[in-house]
PDB file of N, CA and C in Angstrom:
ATOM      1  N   UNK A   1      92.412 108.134 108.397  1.00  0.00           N
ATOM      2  CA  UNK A   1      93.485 107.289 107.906  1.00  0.00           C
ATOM      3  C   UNK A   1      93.172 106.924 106.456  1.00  0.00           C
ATOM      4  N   UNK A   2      94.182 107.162 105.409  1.00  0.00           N
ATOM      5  CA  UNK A   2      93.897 106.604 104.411  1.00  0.00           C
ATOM      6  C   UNK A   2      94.208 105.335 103.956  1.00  0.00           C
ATOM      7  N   UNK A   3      93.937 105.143 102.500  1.00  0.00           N
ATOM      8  CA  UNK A   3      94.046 103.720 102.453  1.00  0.00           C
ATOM      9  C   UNK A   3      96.143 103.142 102.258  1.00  0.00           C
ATOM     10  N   UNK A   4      96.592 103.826 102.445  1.00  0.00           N
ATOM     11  CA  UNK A   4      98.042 103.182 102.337  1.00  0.00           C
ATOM     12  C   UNK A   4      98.615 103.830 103.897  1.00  0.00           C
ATOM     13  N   UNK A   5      98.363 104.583 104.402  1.00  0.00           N
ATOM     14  CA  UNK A   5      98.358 104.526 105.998  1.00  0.00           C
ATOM     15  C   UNK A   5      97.524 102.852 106.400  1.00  0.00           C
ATOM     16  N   UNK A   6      96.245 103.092 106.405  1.00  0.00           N
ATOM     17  CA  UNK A   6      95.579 101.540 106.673  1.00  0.00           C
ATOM     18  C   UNK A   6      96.395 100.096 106.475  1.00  0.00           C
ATOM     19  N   UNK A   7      96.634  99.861 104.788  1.00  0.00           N
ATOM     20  CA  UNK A   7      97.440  98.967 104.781  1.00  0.00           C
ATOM     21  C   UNK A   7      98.417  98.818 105.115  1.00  0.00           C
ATOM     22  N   UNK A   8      99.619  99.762 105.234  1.00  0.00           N
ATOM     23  CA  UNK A   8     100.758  99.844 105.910  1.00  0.00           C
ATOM     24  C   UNK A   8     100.906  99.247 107.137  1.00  0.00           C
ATOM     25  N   UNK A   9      99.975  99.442 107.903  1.00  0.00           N
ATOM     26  CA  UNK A   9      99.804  99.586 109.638  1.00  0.00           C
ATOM     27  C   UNK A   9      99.346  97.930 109.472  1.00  0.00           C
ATOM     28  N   UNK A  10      98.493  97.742 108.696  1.00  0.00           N
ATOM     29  CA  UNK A  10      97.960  96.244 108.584  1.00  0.00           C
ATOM     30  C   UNK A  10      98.879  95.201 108.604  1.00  0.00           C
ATOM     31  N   UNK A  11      99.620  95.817 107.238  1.00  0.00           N
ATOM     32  CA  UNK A  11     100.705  94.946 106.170  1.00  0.00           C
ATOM     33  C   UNK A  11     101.903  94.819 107.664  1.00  0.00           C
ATOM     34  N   UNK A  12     102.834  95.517 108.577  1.00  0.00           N
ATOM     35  CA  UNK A  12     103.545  95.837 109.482  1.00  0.00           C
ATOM     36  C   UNK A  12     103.093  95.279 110.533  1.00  0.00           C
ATOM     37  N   UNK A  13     102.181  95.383 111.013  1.00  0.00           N
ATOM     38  CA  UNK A  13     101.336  94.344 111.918  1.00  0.00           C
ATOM     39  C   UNK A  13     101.643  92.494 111.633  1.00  0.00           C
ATOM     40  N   UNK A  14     101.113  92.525 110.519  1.00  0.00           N
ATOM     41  CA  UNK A  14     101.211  91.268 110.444  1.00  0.00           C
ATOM     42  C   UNK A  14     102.633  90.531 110.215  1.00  0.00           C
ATOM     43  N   UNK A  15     103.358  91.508 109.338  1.00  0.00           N
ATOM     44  CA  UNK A  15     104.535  90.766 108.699  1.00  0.00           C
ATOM     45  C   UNK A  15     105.510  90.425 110.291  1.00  0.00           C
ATOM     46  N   UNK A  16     105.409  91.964 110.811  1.00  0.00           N
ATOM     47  CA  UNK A  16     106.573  91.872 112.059  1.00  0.00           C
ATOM     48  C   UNK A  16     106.733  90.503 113.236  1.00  0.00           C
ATOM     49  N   UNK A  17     105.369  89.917 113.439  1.00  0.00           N
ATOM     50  CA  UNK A  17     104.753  88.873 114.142  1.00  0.00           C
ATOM     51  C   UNK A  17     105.046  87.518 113.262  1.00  0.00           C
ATOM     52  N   UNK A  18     104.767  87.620 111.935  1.00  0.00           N
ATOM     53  CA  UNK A  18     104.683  86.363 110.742  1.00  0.00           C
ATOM     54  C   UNK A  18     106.198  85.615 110.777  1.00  0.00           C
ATOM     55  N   UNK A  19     106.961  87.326 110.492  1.00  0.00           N
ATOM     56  CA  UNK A  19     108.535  86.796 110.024  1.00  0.00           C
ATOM     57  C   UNK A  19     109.542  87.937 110.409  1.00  0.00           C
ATOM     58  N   UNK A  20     109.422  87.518 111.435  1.00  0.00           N
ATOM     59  CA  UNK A  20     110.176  88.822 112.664  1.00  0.00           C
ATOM     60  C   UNK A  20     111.978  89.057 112.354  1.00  0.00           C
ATOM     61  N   UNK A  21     112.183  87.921 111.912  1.00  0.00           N
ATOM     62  CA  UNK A  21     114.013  87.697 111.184  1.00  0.00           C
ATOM     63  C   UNK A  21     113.707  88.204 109.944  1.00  0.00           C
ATOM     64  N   UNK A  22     112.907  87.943 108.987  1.00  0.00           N
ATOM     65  CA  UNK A  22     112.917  88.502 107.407  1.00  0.00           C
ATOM     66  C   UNK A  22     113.722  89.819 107.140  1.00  0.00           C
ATOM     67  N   UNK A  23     114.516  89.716 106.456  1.00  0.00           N
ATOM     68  CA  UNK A  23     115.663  91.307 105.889  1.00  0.00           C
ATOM     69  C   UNK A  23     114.725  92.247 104.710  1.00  0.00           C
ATOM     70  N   UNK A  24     114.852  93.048 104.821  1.00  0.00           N
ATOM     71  CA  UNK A  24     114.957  93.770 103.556  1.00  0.00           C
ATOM     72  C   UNK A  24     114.951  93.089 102.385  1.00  0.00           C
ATOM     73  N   UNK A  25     116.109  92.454 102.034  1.00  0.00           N
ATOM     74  CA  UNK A  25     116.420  91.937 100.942  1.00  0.00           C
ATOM     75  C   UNK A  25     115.752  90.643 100.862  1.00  0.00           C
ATOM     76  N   UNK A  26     115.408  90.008 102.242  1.00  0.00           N
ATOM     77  CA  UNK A  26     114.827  88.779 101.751  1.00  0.00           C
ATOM     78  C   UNK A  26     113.576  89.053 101.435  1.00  0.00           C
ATOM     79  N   UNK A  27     112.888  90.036 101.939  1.00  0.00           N
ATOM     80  CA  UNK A  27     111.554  90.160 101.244  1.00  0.00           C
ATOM     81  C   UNK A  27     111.484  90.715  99.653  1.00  0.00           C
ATOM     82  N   UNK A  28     112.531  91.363  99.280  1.00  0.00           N
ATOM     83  CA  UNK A  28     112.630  91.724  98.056  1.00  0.00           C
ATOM     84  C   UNK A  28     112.754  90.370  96.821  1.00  0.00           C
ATOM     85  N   UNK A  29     113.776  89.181  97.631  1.00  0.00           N
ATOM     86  CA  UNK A  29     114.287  88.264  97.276  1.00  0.00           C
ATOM     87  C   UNK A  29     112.936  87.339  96.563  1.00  0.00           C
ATOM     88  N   UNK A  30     111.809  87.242  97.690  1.00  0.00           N
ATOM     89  CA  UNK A  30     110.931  86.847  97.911  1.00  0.00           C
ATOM     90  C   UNK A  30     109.649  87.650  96.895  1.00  0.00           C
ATOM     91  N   UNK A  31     109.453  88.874  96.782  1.00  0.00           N
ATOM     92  CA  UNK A  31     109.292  89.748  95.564  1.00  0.00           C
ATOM     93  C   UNK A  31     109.413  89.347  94.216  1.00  0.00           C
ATOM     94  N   UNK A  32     110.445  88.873  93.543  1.00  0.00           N
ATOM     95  CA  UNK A  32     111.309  88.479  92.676  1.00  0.00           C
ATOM     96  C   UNK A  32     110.216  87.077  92.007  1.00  0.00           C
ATOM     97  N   UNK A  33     110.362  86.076  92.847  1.00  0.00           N
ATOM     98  CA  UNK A  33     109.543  85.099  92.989  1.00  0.00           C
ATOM     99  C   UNK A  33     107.884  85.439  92.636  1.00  0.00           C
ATOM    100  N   UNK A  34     107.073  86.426  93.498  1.00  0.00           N
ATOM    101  CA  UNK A  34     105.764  87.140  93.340  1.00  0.00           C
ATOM    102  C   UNK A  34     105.877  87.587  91.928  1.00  0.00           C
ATOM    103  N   UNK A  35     106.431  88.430  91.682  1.00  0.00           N
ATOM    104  CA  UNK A  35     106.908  88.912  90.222  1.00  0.00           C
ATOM    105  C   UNK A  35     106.258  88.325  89.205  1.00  0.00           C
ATOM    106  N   UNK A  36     107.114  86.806  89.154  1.00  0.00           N
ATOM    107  CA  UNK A  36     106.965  85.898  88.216  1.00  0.00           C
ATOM    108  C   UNK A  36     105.725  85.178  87.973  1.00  0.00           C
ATOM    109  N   UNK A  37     105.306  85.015  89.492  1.00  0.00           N
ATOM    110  CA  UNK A  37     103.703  84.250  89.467  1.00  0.00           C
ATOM    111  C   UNK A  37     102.837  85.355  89.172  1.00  0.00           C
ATOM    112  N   UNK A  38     103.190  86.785  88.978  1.00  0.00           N
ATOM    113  CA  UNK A  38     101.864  87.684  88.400  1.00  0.00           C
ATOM    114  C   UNK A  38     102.351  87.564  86.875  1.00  0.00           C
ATOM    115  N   UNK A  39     103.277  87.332  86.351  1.00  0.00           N
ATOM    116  CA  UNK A  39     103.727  87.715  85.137  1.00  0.00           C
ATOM    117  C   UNK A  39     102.831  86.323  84.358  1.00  0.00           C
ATOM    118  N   UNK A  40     102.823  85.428  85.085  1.00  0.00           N
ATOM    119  CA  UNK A  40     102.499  84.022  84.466  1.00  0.00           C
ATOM    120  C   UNK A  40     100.943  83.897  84.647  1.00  0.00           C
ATOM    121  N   UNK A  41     100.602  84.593  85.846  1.00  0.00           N
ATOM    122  CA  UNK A  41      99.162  84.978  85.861  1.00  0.00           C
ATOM    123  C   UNK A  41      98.403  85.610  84.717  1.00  0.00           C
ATOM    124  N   UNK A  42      99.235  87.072  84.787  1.00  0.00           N
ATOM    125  CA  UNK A  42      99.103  87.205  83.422  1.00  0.00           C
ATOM    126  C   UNK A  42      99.034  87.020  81.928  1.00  0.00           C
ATOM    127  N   UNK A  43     100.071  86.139  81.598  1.00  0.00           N
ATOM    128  CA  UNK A  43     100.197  85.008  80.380  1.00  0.00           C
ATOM    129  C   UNK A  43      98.882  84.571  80.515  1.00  0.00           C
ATOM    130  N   UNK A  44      98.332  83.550  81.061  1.00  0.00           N
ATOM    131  CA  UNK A  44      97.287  82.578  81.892  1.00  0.00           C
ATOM    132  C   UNK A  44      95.798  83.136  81.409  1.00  0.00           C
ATOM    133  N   UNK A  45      95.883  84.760  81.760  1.00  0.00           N
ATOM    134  CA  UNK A  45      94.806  85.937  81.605  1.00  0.00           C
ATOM    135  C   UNK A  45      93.637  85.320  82.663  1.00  0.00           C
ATOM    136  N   UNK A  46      94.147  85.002  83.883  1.00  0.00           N
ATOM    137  CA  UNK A  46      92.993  84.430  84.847  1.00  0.00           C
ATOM    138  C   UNK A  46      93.152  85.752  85.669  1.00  0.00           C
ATOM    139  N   UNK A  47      92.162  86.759  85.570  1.00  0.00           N
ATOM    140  CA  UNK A  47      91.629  87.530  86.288  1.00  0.00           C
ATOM    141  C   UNK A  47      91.761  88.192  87.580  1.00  0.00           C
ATOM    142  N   UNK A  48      91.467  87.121  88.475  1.00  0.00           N
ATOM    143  CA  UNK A  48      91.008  86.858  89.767  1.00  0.00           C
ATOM    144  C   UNK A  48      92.718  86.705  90.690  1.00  0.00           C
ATOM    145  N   UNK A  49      93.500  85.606  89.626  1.00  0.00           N
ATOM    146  CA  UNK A  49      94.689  85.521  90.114  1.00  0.00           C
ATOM    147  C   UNK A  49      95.314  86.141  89.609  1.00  0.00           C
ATOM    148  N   UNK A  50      95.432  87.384  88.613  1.00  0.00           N
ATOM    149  CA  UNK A  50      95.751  88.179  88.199  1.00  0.00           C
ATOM    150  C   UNK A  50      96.231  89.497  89.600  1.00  0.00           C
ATOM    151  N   UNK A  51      94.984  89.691  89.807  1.00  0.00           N
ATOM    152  CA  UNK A  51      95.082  90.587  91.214  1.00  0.00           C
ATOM    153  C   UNK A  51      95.196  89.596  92.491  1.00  0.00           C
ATOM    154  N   UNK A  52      95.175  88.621  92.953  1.00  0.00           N
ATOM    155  CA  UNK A  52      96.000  87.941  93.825  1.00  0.00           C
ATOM    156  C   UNK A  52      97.444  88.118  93.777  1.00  0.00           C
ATOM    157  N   UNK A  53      97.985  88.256  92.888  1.00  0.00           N
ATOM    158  CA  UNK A  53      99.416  87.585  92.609  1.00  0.00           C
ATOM    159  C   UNK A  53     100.386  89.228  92.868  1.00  0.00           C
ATOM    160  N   UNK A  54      99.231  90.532  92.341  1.00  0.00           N
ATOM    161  CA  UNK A  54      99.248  91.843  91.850  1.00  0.00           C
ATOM    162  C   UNK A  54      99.369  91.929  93.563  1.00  0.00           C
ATOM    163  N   UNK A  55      98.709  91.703  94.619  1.00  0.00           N
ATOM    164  CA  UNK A  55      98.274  92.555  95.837  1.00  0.00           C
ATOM    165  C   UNK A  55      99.830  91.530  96.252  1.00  0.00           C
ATOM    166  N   UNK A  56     100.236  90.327  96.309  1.00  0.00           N
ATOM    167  CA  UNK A  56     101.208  89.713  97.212  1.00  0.00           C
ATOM    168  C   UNK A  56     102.236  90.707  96.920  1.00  0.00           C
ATOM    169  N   UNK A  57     102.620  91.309  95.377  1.00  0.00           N
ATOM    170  CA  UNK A  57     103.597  92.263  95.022  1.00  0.00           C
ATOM    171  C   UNK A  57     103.698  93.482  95.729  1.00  0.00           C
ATOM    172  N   UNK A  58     102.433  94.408  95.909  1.00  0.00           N
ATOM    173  CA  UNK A  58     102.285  95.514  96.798  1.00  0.00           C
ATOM    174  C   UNK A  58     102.299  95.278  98.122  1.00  0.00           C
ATOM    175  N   UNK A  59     102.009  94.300  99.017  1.00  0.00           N
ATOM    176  CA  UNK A  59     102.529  93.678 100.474  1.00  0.00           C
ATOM    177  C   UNK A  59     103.870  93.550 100.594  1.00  0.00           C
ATOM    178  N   UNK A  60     104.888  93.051  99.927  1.00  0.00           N
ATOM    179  CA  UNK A  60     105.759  93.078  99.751  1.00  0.00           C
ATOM    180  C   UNK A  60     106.073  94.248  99.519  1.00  0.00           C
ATOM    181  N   UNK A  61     106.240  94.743  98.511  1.00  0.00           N
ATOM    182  CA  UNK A  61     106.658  96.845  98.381  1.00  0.00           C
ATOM    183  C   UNK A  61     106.474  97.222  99.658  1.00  0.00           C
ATOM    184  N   UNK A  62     105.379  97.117 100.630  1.00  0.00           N
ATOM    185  CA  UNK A  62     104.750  98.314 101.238  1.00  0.00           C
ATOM    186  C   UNK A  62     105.790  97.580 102.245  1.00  0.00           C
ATOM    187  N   UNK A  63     105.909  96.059 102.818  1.00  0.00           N
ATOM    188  CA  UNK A  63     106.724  96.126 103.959  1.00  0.00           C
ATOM    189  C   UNK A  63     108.065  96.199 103.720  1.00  0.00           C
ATOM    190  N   UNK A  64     108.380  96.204 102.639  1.00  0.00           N
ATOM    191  CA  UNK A  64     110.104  96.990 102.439  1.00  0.00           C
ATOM    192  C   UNK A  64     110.123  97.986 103.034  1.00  0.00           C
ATOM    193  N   UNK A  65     109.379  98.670 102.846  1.00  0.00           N
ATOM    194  CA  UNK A  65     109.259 100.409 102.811  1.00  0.00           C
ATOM    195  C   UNK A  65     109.736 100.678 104.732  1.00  0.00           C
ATOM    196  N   UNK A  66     108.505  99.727 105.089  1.00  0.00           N
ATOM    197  CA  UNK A  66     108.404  99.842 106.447  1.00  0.00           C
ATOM    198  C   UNK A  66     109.323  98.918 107.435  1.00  0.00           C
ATOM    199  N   UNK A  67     110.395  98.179 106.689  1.00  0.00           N
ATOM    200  CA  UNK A  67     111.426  97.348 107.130  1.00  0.00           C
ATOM    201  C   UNK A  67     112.243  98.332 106.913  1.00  0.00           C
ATOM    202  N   UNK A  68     112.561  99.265 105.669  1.00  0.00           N
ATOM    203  CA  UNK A  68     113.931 100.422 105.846  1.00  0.00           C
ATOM    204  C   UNK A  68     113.154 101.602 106.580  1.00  0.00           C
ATOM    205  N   UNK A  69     111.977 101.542 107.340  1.00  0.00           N
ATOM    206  CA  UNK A  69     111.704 102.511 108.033  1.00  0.00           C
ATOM    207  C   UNK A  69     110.835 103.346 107.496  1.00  0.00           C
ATOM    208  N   UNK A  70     110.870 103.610 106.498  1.00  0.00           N
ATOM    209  CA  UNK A  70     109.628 104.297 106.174  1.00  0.00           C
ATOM    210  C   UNK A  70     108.180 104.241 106.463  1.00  0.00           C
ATOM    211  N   UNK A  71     107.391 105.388 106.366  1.00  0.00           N
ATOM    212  CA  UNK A  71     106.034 105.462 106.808  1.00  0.00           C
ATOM    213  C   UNK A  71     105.430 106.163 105.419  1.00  0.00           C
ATOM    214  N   UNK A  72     103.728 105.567 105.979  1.00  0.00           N
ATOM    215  CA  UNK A  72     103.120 105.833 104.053  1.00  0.00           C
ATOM    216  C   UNK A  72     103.380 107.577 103.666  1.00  0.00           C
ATOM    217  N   UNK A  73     103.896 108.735 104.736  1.00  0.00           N
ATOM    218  CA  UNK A  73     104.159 110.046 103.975  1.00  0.00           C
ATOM    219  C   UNK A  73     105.611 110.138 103.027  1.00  0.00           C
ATOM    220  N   UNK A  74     106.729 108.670 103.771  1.00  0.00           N
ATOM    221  CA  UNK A  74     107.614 108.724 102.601  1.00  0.00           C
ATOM    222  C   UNK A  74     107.181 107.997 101.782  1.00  0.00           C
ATOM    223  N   UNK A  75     106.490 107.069 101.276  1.00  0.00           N
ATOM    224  CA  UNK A  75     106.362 106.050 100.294  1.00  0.00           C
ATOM    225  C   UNK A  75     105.315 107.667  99.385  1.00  0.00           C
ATOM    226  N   UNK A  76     104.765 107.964  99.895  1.00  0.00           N
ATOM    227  CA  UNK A  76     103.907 109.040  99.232  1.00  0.00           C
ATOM    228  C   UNK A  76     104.838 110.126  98.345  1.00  0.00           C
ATOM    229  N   UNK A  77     106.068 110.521  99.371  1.00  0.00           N
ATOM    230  CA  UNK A  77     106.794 111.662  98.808  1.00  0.00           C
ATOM    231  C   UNK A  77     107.766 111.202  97.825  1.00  0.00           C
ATOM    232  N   UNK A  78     108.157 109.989  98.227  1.00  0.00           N
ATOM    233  CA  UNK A  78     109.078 108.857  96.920  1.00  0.00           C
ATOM    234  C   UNK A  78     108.379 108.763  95.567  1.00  0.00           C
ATOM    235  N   UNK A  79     107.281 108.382  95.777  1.00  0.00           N
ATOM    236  CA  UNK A  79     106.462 108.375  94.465  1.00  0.00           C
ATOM    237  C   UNK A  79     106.151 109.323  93.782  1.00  0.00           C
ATOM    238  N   UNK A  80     105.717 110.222  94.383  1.00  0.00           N
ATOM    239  CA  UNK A  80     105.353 111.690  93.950  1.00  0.00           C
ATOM    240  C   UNK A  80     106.460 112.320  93.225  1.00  0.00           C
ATOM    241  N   UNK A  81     107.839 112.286  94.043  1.00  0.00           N
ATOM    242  CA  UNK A  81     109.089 112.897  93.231  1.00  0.00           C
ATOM    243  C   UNK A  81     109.511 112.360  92.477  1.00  0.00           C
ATOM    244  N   UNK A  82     109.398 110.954  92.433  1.00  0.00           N
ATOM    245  CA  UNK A  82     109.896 110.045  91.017  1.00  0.00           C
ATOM    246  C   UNK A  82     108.800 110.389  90.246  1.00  0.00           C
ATOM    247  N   UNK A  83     108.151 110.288  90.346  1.00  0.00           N
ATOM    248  CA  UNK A  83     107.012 110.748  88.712  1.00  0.00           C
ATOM    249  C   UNK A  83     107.179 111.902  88.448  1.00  0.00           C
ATOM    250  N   UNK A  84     107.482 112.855  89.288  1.00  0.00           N
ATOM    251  CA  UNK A  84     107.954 114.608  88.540  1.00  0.00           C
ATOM    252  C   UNK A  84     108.928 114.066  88.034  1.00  0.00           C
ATOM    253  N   UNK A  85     110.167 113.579  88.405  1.00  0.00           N
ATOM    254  CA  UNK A  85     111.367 113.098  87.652  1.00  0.00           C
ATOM    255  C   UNK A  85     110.753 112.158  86.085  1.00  0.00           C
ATOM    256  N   UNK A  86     110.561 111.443  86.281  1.00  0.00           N
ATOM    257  CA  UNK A  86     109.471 110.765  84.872  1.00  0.00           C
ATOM    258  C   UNK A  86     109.101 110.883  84.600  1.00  0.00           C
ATOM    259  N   UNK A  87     107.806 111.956  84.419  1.00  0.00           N
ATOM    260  CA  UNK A  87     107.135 112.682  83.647  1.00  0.00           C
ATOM    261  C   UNK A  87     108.393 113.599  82.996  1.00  0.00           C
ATOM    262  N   UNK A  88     109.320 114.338  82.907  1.00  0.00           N
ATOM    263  CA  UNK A  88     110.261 114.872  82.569  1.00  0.00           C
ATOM    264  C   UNK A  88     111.266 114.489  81.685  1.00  0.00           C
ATOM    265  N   UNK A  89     111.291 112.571  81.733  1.00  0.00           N
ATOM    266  CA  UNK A  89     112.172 112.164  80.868  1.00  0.00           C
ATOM    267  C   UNK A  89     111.771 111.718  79.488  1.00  0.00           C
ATOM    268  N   UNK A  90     112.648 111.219  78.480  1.00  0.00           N
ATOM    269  CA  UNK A  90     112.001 110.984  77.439  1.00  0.00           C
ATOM    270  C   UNK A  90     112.329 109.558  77.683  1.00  0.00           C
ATOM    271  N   UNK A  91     111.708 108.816  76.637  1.00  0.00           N
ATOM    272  CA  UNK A  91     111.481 106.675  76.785  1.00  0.00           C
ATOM    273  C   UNK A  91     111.368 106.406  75.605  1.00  0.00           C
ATOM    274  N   UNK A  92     112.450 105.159  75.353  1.00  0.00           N
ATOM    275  CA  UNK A  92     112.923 104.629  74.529  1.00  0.00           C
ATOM    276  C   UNK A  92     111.512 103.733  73.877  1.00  0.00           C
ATOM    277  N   UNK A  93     111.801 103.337  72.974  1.00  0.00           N
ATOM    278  CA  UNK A  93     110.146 102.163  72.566  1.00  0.00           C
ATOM    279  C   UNK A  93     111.173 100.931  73.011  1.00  0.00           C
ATOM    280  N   UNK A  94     109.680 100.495  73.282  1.00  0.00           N
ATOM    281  CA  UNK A  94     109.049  98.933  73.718  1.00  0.00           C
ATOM    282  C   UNK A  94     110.445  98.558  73.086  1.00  0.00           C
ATOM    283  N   UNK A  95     111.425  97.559  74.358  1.00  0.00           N
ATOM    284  CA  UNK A  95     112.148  96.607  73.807  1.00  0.00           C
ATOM    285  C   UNK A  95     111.177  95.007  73.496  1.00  0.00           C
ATOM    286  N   UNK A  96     112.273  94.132  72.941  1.00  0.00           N
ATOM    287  CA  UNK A  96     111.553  92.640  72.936  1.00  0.00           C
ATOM    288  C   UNK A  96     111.052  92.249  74.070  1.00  0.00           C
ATOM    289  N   UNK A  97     111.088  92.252  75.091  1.00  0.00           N
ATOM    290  CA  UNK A  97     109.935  92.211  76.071  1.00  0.00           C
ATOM    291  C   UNK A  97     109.492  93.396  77.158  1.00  0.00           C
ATOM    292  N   UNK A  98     109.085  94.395  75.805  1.00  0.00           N
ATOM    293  CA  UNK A  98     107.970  95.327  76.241  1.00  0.00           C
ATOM    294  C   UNK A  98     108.622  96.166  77.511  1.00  0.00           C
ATOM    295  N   UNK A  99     109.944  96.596  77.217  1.00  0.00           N
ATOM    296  CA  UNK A  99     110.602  97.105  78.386  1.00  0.00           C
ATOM    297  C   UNK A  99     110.823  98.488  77.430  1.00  0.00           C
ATOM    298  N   UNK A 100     110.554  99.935  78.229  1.00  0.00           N
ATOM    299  CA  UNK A 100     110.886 100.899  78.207  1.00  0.00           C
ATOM    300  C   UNK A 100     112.318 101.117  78.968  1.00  0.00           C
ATOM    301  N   UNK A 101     112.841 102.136  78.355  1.00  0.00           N
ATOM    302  CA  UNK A 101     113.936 102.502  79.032  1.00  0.00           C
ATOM    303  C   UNK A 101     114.428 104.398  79.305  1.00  0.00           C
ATOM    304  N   UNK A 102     114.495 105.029  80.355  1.00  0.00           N
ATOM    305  CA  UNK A 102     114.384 106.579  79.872  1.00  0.00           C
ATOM    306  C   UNK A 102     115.798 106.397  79.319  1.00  0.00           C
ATOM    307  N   UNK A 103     115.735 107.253  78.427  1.00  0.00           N
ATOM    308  CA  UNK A 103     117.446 107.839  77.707  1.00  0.00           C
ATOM    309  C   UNK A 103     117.906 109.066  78.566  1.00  0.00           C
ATOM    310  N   UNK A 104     118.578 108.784  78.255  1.00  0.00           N
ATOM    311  CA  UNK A 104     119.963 109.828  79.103  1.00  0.00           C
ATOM    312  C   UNK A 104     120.521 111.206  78.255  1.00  0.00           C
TER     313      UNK A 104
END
């Protein structure tokens, strides 16, 4: 088992038992929120809560995945084909807050 099989099974385990009503969207909703406390973590430059704030974001990702059903060989094949797709495009420079954009 690898390590995003492992966490998956972990992350799904726990969430399904934690918050058995939670949607899709509310965990995304809930995401949104995580987001901000890594972004501010970051500002902050505290380390430690840097990757605290970083792993609540990927728990979240991974049980989306596994709330619309997916298992870690699609989260694997999603990623994999979006980066052939992105590696392929060209990217705009850094807007005012450091946002790329591919052009069309």
């Amino acid at each position: 088992m690898n390590w995003l099989e492992k966490n998956m099974r972990t992350i799904g385990d726990w969430a399904a038992v934690t918050f058995p009503e939670q949607t899709a969207v509310g965990k995304l909703c809930h995401l949104r929120e995580e987001i901000n406390e890594l972004i501010e973590a970051i500002a902050d430059g505290e380390r430690g809560n840097i990757a605290a704030e970083y792993a609540d974001c990927q728990i979240l990702l991974l049980d989306v995945a596994r709330t619309l059903g997916m298992g870690p060989a699609d989260v694997d094949a999603a990623i994999t084909g979006k980066m052939e797709v992105n590696i392929k495009r060209k990217w705009s420079e850094p807007d005012e807050n450091g946002v790329c954009r591919h052009l069309e």
